[in-house]
N, C-alpha and C. Protein backbone atom coordinates (compact mmCIF):
# COMPACT_ATOMS: atom_id res chain seq x y z
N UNK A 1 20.41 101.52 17.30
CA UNK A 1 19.15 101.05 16.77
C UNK A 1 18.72 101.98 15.64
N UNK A 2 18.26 100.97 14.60
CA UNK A 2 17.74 102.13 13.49
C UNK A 2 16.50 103.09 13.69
N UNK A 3 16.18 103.87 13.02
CA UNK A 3 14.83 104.46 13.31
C UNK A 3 13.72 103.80 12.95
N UNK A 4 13.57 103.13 11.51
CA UNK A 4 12.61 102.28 11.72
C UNK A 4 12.16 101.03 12.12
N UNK A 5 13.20 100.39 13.04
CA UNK A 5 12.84 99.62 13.98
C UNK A 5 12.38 100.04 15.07
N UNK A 6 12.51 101.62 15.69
CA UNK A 6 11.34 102.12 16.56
C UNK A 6 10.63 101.93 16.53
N UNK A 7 9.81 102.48 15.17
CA UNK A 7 8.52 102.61 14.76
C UNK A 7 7.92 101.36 14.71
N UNK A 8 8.28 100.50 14.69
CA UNK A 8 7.68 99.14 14.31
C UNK A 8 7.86 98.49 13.01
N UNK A 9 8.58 99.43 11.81
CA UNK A 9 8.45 98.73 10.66
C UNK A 9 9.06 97.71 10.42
N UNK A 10 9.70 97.05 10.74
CA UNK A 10 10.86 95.96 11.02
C UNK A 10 8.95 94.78 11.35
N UNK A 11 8.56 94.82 12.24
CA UNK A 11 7.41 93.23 12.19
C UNK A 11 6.37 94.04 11.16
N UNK A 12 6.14 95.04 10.96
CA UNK A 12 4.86 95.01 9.85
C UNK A 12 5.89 94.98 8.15
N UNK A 13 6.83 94.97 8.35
CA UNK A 13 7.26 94.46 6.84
C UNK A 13 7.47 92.66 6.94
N UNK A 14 7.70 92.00 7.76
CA UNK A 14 7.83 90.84 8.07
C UNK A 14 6.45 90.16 8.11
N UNK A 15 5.70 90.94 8.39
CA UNK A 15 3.86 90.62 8.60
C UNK A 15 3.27 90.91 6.65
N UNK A 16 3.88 91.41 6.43
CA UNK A 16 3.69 92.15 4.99
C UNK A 16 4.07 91.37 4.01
N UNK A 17 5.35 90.58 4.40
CA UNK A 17 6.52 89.69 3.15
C UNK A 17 5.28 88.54 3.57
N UNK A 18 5.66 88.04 4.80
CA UNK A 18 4.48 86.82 5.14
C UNK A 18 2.98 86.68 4.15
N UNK A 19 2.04 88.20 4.28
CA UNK A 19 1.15 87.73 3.87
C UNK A 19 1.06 87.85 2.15
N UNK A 20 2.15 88.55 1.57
CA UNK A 20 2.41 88.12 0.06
C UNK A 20 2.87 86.53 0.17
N UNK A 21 3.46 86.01 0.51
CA UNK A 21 4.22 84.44 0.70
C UNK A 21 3.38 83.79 0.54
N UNK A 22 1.86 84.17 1.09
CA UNK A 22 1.08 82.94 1.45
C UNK A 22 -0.29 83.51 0.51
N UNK A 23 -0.06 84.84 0.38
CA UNK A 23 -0.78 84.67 -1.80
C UNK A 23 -0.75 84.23 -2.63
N UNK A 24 0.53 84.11 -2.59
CA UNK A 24 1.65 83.59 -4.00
C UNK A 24 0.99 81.70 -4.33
N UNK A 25 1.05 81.67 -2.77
CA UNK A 25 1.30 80.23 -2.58
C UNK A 25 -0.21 79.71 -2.70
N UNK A 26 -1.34 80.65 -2.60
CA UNK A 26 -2.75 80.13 -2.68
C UNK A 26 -3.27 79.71 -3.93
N UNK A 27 -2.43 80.52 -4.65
CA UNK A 27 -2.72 79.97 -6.53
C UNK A 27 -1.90 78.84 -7.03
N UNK A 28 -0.78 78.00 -6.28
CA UNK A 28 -0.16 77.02 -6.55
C UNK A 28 -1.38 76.06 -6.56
N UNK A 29 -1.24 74.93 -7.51
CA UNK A 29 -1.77 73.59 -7.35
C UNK A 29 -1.19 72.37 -7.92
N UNK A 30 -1.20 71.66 -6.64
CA UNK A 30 -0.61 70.10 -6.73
C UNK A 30 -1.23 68.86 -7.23
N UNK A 31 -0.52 68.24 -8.20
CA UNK A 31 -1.75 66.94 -8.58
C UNK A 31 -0.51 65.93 -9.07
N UNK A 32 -0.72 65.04 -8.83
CA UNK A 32 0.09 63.54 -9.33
C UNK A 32 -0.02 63.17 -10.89
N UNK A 33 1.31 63.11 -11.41
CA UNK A 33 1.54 63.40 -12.72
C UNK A 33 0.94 62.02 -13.53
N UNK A 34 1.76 61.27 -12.66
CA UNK A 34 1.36 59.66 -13.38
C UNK A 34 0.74 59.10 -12.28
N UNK A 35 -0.09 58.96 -11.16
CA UNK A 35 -0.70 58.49 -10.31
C UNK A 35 -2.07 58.70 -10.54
N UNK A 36 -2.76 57.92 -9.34
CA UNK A 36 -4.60 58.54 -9.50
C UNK A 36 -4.84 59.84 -8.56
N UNK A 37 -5.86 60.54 -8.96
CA UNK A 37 -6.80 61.77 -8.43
C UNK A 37 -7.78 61.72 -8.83
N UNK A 38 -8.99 61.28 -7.76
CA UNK A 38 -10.25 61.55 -7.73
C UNK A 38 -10.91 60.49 -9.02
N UNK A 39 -10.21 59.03 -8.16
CA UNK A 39 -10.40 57.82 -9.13
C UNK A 39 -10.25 57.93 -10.71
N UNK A 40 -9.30 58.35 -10.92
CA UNK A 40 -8.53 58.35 -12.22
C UNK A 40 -7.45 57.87 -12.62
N UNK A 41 -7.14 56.75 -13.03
CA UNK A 41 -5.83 56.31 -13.11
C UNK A 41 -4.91 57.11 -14.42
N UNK A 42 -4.06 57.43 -14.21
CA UNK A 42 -2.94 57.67 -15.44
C UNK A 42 -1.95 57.02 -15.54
N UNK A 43 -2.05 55.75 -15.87
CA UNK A 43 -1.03 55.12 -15.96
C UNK A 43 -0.31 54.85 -17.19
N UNK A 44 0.76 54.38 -17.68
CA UNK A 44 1.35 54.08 -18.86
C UNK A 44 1.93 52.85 -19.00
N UNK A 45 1.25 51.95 -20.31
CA UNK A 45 2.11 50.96 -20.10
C UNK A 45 2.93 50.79 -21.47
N UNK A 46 4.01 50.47 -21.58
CA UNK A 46 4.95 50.31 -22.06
C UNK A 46 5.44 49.18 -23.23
N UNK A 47 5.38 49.32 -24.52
CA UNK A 47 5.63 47.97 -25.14
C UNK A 47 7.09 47.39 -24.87
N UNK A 48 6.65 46.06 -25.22
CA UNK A 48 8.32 44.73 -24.94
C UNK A 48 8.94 45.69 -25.82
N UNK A 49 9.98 45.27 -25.23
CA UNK A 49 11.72 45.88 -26.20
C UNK A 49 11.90 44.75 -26.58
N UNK A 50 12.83 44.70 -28.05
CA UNK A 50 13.03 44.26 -29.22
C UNK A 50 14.76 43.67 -29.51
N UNK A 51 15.38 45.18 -28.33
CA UNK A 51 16.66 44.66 -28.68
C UNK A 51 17.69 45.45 -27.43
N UNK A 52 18.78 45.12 -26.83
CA UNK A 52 19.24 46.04 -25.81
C UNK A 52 18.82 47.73 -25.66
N UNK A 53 19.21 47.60 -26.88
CA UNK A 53 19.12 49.52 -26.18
C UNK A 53 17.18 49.50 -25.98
N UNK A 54 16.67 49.50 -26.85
CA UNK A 54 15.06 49.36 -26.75
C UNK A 54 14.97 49.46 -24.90
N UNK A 55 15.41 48.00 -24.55
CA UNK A 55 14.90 47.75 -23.34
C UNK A 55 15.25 48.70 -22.17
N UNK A 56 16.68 49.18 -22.50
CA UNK A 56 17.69 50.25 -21.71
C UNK A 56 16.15 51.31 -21.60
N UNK A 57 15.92 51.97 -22.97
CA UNK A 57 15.03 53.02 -22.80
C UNK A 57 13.06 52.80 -21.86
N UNK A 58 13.36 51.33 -22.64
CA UNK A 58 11.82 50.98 -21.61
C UNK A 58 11.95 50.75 -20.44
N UNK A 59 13.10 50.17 -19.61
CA UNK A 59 13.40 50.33 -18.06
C UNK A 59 13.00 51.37 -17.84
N UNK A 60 13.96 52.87 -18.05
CA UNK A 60 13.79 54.04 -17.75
C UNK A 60 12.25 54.61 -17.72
N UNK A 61 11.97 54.25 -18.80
CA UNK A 61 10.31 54.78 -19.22
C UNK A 61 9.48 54.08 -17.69
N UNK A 62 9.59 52.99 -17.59
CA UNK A 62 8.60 51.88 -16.74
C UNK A 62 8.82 52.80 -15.58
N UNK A 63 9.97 53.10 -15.01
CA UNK A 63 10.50 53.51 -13.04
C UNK A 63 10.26 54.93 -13.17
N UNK A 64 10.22 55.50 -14.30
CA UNK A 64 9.38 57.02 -14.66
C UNK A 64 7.99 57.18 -14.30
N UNK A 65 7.33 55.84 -15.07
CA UNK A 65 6.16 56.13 -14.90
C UNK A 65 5.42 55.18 -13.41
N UNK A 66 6.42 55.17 -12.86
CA UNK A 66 6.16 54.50 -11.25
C UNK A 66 5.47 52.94 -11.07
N UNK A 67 6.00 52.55 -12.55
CA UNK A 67 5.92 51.31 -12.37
C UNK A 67 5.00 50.30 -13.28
N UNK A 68 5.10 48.96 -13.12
CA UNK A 68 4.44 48.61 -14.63
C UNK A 68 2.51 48.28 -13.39
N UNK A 69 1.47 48.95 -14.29
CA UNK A 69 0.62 48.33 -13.30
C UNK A 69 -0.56 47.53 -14.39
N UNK A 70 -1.51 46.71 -13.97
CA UNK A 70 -2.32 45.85 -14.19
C UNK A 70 -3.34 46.46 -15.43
N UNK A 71 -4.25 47.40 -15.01
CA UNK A 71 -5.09 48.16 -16.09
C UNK A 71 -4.50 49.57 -16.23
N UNK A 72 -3.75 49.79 -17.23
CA UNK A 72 -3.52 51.00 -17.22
C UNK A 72 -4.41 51.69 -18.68
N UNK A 73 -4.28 52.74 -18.27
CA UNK A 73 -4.81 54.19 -19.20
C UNK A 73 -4.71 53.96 -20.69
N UNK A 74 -3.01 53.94 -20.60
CA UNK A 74 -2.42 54.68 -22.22
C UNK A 74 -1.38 53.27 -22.33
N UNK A 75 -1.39 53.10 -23.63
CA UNK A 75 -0.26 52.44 -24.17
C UNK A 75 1.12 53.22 -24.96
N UNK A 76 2.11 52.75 -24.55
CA UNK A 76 3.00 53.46 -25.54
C UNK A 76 3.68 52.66 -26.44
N UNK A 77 3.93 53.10 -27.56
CA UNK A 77 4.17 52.14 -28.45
C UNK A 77 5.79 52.30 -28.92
N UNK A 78 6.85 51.87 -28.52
CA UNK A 78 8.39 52.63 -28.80
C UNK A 78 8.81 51.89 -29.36
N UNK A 79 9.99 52.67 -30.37
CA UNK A 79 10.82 51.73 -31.32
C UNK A 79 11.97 52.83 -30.72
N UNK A 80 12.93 52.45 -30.52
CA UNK A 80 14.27 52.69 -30.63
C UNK A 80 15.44 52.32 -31.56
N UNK A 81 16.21 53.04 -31.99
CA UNK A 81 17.26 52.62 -32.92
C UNK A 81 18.78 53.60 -32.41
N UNK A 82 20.01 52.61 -32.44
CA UNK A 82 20.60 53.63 -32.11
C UNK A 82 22.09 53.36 -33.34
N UNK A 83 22.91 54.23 -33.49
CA UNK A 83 24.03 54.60 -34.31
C UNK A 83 25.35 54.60 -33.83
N UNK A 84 26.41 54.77 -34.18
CA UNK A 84 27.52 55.53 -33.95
C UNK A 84 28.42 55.60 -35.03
N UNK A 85 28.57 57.09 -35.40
CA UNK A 85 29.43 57.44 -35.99
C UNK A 85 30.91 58.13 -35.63
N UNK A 86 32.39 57.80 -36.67
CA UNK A 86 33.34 57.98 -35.95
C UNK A 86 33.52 59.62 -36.51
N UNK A 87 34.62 60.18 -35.36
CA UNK A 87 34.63 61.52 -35.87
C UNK A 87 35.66 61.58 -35.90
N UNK A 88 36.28 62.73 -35.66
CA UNK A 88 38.26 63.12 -35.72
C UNK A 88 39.17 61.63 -36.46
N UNK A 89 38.87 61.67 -37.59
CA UNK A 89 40.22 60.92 -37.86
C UNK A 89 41.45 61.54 -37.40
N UNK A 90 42.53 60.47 -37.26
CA UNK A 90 43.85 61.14 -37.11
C UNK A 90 44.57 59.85 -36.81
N UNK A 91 46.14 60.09 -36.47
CA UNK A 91 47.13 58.89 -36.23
C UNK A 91 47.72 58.58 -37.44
N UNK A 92 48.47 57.80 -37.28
CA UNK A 92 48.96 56.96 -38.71
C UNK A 92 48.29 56.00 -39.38
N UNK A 93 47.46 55.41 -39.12
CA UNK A 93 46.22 54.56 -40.34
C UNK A 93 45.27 55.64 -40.60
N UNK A 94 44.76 56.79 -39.89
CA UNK A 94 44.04 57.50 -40.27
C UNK A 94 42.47 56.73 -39.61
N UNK A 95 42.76 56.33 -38.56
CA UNK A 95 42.36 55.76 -37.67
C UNK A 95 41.20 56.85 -37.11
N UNK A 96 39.63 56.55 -36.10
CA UNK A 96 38.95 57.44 -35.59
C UNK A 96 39.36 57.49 -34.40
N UNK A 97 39.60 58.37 -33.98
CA UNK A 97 39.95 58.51 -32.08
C UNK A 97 38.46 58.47 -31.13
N UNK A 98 37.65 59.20 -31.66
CA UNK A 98 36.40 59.80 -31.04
C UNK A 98 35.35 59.32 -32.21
N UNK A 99 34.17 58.89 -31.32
CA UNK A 99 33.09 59.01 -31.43
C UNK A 99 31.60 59.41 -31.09
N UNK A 100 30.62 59.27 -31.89
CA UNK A 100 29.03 60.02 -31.66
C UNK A 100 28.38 58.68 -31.64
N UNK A 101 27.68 58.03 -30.31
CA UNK A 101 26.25 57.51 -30.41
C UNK A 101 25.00 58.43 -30.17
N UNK A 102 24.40 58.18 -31.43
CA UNK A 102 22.91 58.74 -31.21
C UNK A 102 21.98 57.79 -31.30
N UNK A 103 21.10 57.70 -29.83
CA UNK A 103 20.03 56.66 -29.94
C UNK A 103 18.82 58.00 -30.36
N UNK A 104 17.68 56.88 -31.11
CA UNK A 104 16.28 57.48 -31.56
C UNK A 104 15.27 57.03 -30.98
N UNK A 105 14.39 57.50 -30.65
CA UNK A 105 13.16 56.72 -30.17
C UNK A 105 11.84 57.58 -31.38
N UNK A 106 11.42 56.61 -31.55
CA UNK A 106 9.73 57.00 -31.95
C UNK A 106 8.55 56.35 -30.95
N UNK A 107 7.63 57.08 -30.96
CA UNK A 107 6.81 56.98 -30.06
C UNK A 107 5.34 57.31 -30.44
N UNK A 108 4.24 56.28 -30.09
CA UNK A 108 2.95 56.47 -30.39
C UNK A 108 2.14 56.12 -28.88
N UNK A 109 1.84 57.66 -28.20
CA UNK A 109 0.92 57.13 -27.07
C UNK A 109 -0.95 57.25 -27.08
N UNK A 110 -1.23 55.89 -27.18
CA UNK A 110 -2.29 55.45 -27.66
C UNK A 110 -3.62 55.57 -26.24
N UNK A 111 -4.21 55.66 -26.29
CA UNK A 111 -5.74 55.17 -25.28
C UNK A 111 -6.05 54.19 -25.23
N UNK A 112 -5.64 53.49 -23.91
CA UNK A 112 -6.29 51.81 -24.33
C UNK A 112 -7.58 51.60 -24.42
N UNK A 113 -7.90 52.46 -24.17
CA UNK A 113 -10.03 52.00 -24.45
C UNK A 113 -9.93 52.27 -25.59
N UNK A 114 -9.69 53.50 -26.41
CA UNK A 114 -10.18 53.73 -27.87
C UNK A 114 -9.70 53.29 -28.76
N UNK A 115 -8.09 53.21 -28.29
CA UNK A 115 -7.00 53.04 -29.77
C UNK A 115 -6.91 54.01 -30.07
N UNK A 116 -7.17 55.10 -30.02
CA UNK A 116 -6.86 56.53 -30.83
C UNK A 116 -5.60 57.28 -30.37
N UNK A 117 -4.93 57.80 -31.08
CA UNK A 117 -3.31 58.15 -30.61
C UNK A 117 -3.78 59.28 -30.13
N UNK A 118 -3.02 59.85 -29.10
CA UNK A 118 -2.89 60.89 -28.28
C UNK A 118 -2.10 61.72 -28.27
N UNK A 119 -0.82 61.29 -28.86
CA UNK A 119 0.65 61.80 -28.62
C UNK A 119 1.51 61.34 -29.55
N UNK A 120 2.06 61.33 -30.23
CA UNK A 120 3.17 60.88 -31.43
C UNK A 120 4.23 61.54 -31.21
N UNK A 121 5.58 61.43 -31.47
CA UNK A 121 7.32 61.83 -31.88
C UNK A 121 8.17 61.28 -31.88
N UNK A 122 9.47 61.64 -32.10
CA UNK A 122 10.70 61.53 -32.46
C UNK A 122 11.54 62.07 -31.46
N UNK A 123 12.47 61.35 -30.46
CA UNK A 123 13.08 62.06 -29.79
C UNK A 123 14.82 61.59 -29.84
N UNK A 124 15.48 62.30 -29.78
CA UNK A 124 16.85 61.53 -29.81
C UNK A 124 18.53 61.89 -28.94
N UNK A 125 19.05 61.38 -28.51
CA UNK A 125 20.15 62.02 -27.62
C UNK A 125 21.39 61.91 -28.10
N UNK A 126 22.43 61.99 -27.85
CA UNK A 126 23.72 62.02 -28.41
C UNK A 126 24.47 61.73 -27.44
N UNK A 127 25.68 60.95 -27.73
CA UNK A 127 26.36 60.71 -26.21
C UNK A 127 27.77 60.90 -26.59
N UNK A 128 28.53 61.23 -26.60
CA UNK A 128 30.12 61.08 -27.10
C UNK A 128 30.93 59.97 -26.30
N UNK A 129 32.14 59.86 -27.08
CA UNK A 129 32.87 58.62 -26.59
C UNK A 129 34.57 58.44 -27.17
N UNK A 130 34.80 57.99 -26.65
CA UNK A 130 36.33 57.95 -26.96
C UNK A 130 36.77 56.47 -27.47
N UNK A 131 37.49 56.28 -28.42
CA UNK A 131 37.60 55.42 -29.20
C UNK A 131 39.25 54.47 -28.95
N UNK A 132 39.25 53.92 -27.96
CA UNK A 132 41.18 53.57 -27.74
C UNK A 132 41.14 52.63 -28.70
N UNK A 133 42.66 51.66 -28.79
CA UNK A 133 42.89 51.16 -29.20
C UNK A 133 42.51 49.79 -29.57
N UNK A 134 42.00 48.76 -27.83
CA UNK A 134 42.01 48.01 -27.51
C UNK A 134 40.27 47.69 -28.35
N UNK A 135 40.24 46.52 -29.01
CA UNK A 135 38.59 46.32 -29.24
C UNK A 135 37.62 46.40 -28.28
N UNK A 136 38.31 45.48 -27.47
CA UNK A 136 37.26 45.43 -25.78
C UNK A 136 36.81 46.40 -25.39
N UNK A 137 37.94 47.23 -25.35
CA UNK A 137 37.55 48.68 -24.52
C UNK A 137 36.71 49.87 -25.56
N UNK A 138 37.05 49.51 -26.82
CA UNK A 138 36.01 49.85 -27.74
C UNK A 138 34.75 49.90 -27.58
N UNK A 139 34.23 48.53 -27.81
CA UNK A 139 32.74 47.86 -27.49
C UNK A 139 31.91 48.38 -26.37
N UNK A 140 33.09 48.31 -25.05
CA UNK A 140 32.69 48.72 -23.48
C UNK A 140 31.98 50.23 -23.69
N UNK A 141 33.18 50.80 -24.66
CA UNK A 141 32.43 52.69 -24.35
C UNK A 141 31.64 52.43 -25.39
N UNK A 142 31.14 51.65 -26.58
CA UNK A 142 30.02 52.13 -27.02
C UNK A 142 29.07 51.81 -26.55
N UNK A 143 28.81 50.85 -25.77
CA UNK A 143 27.59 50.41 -24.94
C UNK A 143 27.35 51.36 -23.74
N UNK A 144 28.90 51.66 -23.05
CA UNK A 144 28.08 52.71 -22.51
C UNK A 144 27.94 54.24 -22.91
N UNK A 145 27.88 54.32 -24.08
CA UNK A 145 27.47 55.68 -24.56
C UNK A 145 26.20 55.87 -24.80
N UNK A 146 25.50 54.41 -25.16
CA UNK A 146 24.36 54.07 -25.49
C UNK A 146 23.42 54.00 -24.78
N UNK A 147 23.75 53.79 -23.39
CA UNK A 147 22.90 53.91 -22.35
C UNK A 147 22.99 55.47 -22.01
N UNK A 148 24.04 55.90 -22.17
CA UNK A 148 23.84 57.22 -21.49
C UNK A 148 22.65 58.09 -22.32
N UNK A 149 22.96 57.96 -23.75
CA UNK A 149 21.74 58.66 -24.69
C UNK A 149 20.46 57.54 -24.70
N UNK A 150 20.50 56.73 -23.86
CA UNK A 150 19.07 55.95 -23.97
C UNK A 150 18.43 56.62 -22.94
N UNK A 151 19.23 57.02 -21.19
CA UNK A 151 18.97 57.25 -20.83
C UNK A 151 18.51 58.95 -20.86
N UNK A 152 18.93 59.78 -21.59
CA UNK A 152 18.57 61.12 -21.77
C UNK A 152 17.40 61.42 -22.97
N UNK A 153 17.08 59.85 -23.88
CA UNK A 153 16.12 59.98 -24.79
C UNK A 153 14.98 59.68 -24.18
N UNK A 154 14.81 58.63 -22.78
CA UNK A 154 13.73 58.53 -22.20
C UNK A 154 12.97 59.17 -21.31
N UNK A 155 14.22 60.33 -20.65
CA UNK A 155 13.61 61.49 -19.96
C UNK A 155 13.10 62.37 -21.08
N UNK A 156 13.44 62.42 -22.32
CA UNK A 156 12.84 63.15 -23.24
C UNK A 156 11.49 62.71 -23.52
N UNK A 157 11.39 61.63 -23.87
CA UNK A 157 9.91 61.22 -24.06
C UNK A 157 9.10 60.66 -22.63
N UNK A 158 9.73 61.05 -21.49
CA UNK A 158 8.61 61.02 -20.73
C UNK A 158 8.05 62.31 -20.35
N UNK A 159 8.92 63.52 -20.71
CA UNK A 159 8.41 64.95 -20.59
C UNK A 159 7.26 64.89 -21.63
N UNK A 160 8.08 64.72 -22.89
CA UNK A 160 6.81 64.80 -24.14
C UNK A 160 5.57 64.13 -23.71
N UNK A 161 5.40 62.92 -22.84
CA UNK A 161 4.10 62.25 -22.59
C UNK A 161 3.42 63.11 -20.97
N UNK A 162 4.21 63.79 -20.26
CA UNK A 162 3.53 64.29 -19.39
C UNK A 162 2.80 65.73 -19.81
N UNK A 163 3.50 66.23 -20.88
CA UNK A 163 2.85 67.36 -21.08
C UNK A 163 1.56 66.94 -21.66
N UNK A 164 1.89 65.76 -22.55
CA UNK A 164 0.27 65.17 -23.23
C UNK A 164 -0.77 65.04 -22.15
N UNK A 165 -0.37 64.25 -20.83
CA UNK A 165 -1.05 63.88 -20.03
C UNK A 165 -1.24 65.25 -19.19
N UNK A 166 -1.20 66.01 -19.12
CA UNK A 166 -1.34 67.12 -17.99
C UNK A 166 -2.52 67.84 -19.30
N UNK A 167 -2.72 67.80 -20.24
CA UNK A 167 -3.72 68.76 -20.93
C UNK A 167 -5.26 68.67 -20.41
């Protein structure tokens, strides 16, 4: 047995860690990001998409913000656009092997009572992709490259709108 488990220090350091634990923890505070508190709604609603990827990114946005509801708060106003450019030429035509989709989003989050913007940007993701031979299988990976950066541009702009909303 050690010596200072004689003494007792073994439960008054355990009594000690405990009552720092539950200091630490008295200055934490919890509140619902996109939900109501203390009859406040924060909700977001979302404009129609325009064209696949658009909609790819407004799904994401909608199940982010827990859903489409009746009177909400804020409007958001999104345009999406997305690209792909080829990279590594090589082979004998001088052909692209690999490619870059980058989807864009712009974004205006508005007050539906006032109309007055709240929040404005530009957010955008990048997805890489591989380029075979076959057209089909072409098409297949650029669509899904496109979702993958739709989906990493809409967690981008739903951070950018929670930090708006948490001020």
């Amino acid at each position: 047995m050690l010596s200072f488990e004689v003494c007792g220090w073994d439960s008054r350091a355990r009594v000690l860690a405990a009552l720092l634990g539950l200091g630490m923890l008295a200055g934490c505070q919890a509140q619902p990001l996109y939900g109501s508190m203390q009859d406040q709604q924060q909700s977001v609603f979302v404009s129609e998409a325009d064209s696949r990827i658009e909609q790819v990114v407004r799904n994401e946005l909608v199940l982010g913000f827990g859903g489409e509801q009746a009177n909400s708060t804020y409007t958001l106003d999104l345009v999406v656009t997305s690209t792909t450019a080829g990279l590594l030429p090589g082979g004998l035509d001088n052909e692209f092997s690999a490619a870059r989709t980058t989807v864009t989003a712009a974004y205006v989050l508005k007050s539906a009572s006032t109309g007055e913007a709240v929040k404005s940007g530009t957010r955008f993701a990048d997805a890489q992709l591989d380029l075979p031979s076959q057209n089909f299988a072409q098409e297949r990976a650029k669509l899904e490259a496109e979702d993958r950066a739709a989906r990493q541009v809409a967690n981008l702009v739903r951070a950018d709108i929670a930090a708006a909303l948490a001020r």
